[in-house]
C-alpha atoms as a PDB file:
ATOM      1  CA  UNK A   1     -14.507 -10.107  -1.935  1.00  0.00           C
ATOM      2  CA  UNK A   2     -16.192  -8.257   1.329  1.00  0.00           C
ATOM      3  CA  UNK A   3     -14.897  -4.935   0.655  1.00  0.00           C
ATOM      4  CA  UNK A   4     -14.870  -2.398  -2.436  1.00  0.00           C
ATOM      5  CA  UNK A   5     -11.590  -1.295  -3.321  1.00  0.00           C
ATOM      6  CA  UNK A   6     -10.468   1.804  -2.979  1.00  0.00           C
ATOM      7  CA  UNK A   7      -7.473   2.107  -4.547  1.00  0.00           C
ATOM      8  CA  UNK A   8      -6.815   2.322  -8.619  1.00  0.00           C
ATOM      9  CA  UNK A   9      -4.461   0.104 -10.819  1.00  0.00           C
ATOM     10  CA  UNK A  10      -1.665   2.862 -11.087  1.00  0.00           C
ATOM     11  CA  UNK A  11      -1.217   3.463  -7.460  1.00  0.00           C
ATOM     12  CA  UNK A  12      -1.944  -0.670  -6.562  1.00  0.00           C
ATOM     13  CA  UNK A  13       1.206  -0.617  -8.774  1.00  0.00           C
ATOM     14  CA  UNK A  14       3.224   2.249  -7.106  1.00  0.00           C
ATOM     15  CA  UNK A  15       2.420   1.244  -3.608  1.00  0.00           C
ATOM     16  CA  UNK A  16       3.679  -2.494  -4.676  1.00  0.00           C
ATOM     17  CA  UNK A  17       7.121  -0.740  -6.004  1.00  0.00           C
ATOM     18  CA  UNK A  18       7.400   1.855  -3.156  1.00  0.00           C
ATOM     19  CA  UNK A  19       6.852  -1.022  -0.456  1.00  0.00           C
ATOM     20  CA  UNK A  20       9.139  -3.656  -1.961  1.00  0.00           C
ATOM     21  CA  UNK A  21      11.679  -0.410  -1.822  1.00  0.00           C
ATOM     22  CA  UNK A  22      10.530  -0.017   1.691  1.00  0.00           C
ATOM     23  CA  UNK A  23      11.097  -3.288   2.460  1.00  0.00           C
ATOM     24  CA  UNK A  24      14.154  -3.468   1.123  1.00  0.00           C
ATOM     25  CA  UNK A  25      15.672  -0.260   2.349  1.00  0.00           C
ATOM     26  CA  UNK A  26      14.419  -0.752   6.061  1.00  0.00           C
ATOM     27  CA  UNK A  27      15.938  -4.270   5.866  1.00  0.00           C
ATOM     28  CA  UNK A  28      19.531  -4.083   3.887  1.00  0.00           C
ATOM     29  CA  UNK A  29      20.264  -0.460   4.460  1.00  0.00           C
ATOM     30  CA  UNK A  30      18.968   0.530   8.078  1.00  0.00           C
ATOM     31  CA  UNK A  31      19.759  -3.436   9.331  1.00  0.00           C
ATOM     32  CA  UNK A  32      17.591  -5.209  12.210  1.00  0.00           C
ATOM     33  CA  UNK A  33      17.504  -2.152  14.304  1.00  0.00           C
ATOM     34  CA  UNK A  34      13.968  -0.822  15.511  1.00  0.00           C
ATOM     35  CA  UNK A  35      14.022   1.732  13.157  1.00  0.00           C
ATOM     36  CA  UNK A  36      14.639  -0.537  10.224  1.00  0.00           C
ATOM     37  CA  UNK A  37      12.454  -3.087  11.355  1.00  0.00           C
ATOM     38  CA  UNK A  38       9.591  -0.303  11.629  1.00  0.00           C
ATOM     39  CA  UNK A  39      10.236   0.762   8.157  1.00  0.00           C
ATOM     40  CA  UNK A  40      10.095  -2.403   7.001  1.00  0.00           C
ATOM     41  CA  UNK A  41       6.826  -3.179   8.315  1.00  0.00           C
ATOM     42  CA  UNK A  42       5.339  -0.202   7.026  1.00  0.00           C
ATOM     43  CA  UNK A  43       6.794  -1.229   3.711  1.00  0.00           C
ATOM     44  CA  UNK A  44       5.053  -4.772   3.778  1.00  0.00           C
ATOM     45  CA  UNK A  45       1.787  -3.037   5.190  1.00  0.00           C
ATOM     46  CA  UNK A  46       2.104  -0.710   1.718  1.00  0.00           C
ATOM     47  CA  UNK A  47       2.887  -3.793  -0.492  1.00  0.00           C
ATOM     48  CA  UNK A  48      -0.611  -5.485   0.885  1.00  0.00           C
ATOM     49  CA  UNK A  49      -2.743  -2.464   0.387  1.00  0.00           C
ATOM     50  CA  UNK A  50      -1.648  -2.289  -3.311  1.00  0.00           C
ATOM     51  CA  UNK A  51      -1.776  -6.178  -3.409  1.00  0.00           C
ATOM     52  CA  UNK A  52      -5.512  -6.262  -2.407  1.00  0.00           C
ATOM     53  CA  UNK A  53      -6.459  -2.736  -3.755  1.00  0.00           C
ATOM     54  CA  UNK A  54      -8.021  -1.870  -0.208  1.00  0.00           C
ATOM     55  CA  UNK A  55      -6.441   0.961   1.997  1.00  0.00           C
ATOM     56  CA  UNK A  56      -8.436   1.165   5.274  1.00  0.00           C
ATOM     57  CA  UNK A  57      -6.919   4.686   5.863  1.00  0.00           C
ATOM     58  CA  UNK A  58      -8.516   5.901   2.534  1.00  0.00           C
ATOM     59  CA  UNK A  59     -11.946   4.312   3.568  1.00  0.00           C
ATOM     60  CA  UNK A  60     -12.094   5.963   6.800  1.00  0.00           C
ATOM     61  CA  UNK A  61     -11.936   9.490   4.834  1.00  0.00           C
ATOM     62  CA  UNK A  62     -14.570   8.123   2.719  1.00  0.00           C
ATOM     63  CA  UNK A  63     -12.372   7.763  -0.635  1.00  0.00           C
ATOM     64  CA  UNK A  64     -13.957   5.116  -3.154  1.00  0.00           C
ATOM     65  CA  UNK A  65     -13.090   4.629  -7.126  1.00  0.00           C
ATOM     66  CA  UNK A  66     -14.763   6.912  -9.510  1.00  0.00           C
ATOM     67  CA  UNK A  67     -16.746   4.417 -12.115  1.00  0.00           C
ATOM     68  CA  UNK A  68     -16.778   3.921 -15.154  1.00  0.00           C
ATOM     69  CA  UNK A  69     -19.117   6.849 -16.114  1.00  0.00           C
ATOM     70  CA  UNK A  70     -22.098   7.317 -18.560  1.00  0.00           C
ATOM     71  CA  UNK A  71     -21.294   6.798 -22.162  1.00  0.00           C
END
């Protein structure tokens, strides 16, 4: 890929969860307002950062995966 991930395998896996959730809630329980619409497109935003393991907020503060270390 073009661009070194930022974010870890624990949180790829949260922000997958907490997106489908966001999807879901700003969908079923808010309806198509604007307000559930809105939280459902931050929700499938989430789901791609965790999908692709790049969060362009976190690489504008400069945040990058620690490696592996010496040994």
């Amino acid at each position: 890929m073009f661009y070194r991930k930022n974010v870890g395998p624990k949180e790829r896996w949260a922000r997958g969860v907490s997106g489908a959730l966001m999807v879901g809630c700003g969908l079923f329980a808010l309806g198509l307002t604007p307000l559930g619409l809105l939280v459902a497109c931050a929700g499938v935003v989430t789901v791609l950062t965790g999908l692709f393991g790049f969060c362009p907020a976190c690489a504008m503060v400069g945040r990058k995966l620690k490696g592996p270390g010496p040994r």
